[in-house]
Protein backbone atom coordinates (compact mmCIF):
# COMPACT_ATOMS: atom_id res chain seq x y z
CA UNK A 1 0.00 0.00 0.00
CA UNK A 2 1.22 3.76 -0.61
CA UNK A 3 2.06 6.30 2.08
CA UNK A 4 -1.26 8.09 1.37
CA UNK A 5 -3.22 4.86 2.73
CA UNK A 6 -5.74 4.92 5.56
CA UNK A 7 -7.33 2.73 8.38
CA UNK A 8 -11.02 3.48 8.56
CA UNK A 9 -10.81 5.31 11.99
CA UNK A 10 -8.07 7.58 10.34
CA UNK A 11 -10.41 8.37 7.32
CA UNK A 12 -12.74 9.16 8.92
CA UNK A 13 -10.83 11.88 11.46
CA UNK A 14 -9.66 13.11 8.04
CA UNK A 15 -13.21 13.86 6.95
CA UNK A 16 -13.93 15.24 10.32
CA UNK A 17 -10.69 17.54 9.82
CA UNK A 18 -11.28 18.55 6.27
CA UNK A 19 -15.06 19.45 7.62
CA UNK A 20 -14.09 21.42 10.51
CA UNK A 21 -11.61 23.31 7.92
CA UNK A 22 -13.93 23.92 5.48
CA UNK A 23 -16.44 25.66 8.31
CA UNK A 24 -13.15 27.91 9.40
CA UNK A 25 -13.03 29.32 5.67
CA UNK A 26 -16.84 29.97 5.23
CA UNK A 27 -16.31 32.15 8.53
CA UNK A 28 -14.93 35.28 7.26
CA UNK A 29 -17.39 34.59 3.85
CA UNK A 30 -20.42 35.19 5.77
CA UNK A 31 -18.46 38.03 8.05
CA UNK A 32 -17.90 39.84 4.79
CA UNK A 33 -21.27 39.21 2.96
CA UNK A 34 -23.25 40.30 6.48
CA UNK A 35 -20.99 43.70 6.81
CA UNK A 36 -21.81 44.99 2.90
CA UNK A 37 -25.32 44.15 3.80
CA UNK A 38 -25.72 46.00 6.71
CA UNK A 39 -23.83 48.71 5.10
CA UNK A 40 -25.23 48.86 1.97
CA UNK A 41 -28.74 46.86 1.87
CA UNK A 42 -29.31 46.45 -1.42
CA UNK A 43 -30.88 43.47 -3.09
CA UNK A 44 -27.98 42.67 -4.75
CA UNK A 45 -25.94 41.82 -1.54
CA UNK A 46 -28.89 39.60 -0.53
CA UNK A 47 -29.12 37.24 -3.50
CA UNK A 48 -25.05 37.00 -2.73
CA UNK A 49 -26.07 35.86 0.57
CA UNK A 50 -28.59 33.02 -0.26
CA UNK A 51 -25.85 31.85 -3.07
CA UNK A 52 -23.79 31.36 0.04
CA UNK A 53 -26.24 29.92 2.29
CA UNK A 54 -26.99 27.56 -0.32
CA UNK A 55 -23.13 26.44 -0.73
CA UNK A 56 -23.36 25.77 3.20
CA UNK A 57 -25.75 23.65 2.64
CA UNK A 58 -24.12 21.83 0.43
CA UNK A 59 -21.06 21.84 2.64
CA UNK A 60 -23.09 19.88 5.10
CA UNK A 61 -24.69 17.74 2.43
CA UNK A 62 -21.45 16.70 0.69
CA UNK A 63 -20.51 16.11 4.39
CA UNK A 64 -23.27 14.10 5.39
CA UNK A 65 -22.34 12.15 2.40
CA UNK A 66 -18.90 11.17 2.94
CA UNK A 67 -19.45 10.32 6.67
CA UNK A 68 -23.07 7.92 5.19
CA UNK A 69 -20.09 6.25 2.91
CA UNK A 70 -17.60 6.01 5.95
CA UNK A 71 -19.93 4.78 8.26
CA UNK A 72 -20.72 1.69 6.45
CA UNK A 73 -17.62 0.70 7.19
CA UNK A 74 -17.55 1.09 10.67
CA UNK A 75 -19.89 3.24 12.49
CA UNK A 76 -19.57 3.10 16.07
CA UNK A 77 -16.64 5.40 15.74
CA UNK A 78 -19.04 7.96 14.98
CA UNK A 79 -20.59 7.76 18.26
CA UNK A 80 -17.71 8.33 20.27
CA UNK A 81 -15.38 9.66 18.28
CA UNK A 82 -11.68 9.81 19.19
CA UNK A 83 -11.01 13.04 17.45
CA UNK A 84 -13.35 14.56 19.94
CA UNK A 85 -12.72 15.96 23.23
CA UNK A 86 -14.47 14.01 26.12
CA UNK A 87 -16.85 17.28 26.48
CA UNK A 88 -17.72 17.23 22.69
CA UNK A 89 -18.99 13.02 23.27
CA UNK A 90 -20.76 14.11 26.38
CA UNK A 91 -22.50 16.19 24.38
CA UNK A 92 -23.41 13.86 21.35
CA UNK A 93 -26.35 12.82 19.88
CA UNK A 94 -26.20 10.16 17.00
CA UNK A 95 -22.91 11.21 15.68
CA UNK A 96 -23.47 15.00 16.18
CA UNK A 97 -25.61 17.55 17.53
CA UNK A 98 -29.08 17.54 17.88
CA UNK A 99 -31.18 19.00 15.21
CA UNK A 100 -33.62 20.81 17.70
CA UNK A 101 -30.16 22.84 19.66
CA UNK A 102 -30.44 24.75 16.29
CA UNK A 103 -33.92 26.59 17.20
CA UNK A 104 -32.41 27.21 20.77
CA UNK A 105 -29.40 28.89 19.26
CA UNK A 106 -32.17 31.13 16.97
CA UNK A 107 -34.03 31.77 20.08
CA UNK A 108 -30.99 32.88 22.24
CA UNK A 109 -29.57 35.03 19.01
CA UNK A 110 -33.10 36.31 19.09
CA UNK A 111 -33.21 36.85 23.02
CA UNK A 112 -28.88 38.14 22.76
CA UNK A 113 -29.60 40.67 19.96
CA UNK A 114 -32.91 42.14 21.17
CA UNK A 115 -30.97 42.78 24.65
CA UNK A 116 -27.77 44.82 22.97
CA UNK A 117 -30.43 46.76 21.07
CA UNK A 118 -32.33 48.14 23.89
CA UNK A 119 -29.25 48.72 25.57
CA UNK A 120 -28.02 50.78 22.33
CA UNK A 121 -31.11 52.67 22.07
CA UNK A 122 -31.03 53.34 26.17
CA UNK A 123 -27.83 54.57 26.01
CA UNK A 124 -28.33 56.85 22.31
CA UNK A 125 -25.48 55.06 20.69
CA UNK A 126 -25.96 56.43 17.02
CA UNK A 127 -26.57 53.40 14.59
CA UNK A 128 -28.59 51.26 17.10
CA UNK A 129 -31.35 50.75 14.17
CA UNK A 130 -31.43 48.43 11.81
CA UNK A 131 -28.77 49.11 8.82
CA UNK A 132 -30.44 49.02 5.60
CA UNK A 133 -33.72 50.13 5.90
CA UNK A 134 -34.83 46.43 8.23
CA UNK A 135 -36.95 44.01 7.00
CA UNK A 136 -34.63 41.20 9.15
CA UNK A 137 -31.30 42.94 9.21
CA UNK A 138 -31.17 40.67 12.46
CA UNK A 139 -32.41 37.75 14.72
CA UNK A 140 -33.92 40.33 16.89
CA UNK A 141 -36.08 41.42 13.82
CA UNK A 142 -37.69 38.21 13.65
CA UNK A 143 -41.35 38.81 12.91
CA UNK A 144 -44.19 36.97 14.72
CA UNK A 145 -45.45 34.86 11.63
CA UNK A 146 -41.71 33.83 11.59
CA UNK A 147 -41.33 33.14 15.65
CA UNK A 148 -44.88 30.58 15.08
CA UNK A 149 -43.31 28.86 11.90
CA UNK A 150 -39.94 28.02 13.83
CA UNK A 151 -42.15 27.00 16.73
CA UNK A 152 -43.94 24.59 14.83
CA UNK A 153 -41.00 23.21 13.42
CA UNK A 154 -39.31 23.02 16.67
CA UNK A 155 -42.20 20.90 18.14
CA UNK A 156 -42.07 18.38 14.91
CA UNK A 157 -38.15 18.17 14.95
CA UNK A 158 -38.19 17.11 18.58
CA UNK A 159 -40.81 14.12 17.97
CA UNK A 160 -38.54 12.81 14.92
CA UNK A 161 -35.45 13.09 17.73
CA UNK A 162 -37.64 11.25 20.54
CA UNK A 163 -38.56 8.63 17.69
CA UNK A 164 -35.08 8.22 16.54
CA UNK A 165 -33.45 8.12 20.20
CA UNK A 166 -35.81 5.74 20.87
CA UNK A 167 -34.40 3.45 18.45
CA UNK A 168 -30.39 3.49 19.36
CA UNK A 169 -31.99 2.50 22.73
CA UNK A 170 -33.25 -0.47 21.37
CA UNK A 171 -30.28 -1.13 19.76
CA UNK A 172 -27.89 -0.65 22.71
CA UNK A 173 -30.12 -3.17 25.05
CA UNK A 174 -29.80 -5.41 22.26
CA UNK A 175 -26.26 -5.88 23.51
CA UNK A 176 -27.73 -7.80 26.36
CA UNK A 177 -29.66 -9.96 24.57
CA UNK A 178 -29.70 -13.57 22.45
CA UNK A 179 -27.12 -14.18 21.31
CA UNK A 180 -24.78 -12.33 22.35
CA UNK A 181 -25.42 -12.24 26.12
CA UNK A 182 -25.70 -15.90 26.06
CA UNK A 183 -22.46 -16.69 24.29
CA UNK A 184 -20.78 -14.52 26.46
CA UNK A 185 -21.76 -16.57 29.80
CA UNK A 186 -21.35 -19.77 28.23
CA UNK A 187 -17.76 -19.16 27.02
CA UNK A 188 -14.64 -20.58 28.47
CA UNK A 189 -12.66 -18.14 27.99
CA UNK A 190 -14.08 -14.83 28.48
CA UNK A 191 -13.91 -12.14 25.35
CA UNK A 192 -12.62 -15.07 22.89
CA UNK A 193 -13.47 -14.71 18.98
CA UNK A 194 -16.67 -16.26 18.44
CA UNK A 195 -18.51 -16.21 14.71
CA UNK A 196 -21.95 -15.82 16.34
CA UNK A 197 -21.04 -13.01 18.10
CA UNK A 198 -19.28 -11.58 15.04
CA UNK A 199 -22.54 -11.77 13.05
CA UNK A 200 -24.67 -10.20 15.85
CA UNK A 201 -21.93 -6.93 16.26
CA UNK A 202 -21.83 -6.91 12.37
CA UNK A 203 -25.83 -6.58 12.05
CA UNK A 204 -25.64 -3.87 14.65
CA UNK A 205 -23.20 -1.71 13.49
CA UNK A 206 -24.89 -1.83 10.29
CA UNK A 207 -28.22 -0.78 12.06
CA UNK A 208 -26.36 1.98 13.76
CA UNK A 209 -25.21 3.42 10.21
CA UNK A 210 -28.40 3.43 8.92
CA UNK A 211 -29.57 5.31 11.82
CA UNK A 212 -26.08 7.94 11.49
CA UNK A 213 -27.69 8.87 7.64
CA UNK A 214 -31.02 9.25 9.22
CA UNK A 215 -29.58 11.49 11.70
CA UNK A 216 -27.60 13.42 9.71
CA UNK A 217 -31.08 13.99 7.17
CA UNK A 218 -32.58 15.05 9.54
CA UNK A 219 -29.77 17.59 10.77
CA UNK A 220 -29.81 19.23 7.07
CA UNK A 221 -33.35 18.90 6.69
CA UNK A 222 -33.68 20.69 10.04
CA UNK A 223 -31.12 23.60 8.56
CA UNK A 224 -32.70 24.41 5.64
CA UNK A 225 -35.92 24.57 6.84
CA UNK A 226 -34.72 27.16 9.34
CA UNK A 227 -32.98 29.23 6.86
CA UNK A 228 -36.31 28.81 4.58
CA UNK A 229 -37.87 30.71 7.59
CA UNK A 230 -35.14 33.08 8.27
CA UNK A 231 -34.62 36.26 5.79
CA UNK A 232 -30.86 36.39 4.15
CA UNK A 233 -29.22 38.52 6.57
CA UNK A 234 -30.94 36.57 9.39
CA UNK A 235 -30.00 33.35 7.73
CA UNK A 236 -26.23 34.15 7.42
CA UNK A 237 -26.40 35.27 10.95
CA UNK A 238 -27.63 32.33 12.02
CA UNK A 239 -25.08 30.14 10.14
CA UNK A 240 -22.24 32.22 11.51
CA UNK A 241 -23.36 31.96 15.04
CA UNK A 242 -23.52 28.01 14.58
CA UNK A 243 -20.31 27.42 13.05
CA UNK A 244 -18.35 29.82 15.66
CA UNK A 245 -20.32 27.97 18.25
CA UNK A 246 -18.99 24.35 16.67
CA UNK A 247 -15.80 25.85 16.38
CA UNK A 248 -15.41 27.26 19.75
CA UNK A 249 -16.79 23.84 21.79
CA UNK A 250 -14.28 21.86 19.91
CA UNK A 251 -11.24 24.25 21.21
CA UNK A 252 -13.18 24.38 24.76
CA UNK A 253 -13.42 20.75 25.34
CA UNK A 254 -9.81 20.33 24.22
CA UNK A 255 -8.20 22.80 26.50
CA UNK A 256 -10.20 21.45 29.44
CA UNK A 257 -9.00 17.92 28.69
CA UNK A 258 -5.56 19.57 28.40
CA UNK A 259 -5.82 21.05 31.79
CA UNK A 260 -7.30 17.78 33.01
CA UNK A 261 -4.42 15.68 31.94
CA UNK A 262 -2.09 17.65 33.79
CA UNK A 263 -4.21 17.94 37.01
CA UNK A 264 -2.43 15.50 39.63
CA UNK A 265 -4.74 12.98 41.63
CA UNK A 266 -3.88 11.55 44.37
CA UNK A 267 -3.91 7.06 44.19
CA UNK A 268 -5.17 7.57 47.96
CA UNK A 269 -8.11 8.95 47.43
CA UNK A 270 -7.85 12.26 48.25
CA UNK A 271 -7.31 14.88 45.22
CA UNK A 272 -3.99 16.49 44.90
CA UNK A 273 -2.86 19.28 42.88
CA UNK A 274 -4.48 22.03 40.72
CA UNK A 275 -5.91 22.05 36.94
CA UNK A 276 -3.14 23.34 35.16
CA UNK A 277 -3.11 27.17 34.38
């Protein structure tokens, strides 16, 4: 085999990489796309806006894609994923986030924005309105027929999670059923290779990929119904908030595990030392 060659796990952390890369560049995109808009308005700006939008999209779609292809050959990676930081897999859901944390990151924006205007407008800071002429410069602009649509939505996406969570769970107990449960007590030698078992794991980790694509669907379904809601600027807001926020809880999680590591327990019992600075 060449240099360039792969194990699965590695392939799939190269995915991961390349995806996590790709939402670094569209950051300054949208950052320069949402400043001519608010400085300029015009309609022009917005169609470049939902051109954008719509390559994010496809970001996630071509995404979605590679990791469907990847997970066939091995999925449970996906659901605890090594390239993660131990926060990040605390935090997972299928292989990712949830679909419904994307209406509470709307609502907060909404919630965020509204605050720093009032607090503009209280103190007379010149420019507090909305740049180019409103109609949605911003999440706090969202308009009530908007706020019920994303409501609705919320409510469905939450019964497709429940339905889908309840299915891993099925899965997972599975694990403690015939056959494997009863080959494992009725081996010799415990953890030895064993064909039945092999066939059993095999036929689960296929279930479990299936259920990765359905997840990540519903994930991108979930997105661009929001952003069908949303108005451009809002839209691009939205997407910039959610990729700073990915961004961010990756280098969080891995500078907490950092300090972690070089905390100091003590064997005894009793902790020792301090988180390092």
């Amino acid at each position: 085999m060449g240099s360039s060659s792969k194990n699965i796990e590695q392939a799939q952390e190269c995915c991961y990489l390349e995806w996590m890369s790709l939402q670094s560049q569209r950051i300054p995109e949208l950052k320069q796309l949402l400043a001519q808009r608010r400085s300029h308005g015009d309609e022009d700006n917005d169609n470049k806006l939902r051109e954008l939008t719509g390559k994010i999209i496809g970001d996630f779609k071509n995404y979605a894609a590679k990791r469907a292809d990847l997970a066939h050959r091995c999925s449970s990676n996906y659901y605890a994923p090594t390239w993660n930081s131990p926060l990040e897999n605390a935090l997972i859901w299928m292989g990712g986030c949830r679909p419904s944390s994307f209406f509470r990151l709307v609502y907060a924006l909404c919630g965020s924005q509204t605050e720093i205007r009032v607090t503009q407008f209280l103190r007379n800071i010149d420019g507090y309105e909305s740049s180019g002429g409103g109609g949605g410069a911003s999440l706090s602009d969202l308009s009530a027929e908007q706020l019920a649509k994303i409501n609705v939505l919320h409510v469905k996406i939450i019964d497709e999670e429940e339905k889908m969570t309840k299915k891993v769970s099925s899965l997972q107990e599975d694990a403690a059923d015939i056959p494997i449960a009863t080959v494992a007590y009725e081996m010799e030698n415990v953890g030895e290779s064993n064909v039945v078992v092999d066939q059993a794991l095999d036929k689960q980790e296929e279930a479990m990929a299936r259920l990765l694509v359905e997840a990540d669907n519903l994930r991108v379904d979930t997105l661009a119904k929001i952003l069908g809601i949303l108005s451009p600027v809002q839209g691009a807001d939205f997407l910039l908030a959610g990729k700073k926020l990915h961004l961010s809880m990756h280098e969080w999680g891995t500078m907490r595990d950092r300090r972690r590591r070089d905390c100091m327990v003590d064997t005894e019992g009793n902790a020792g030392g301090e988180e390092g600075k």
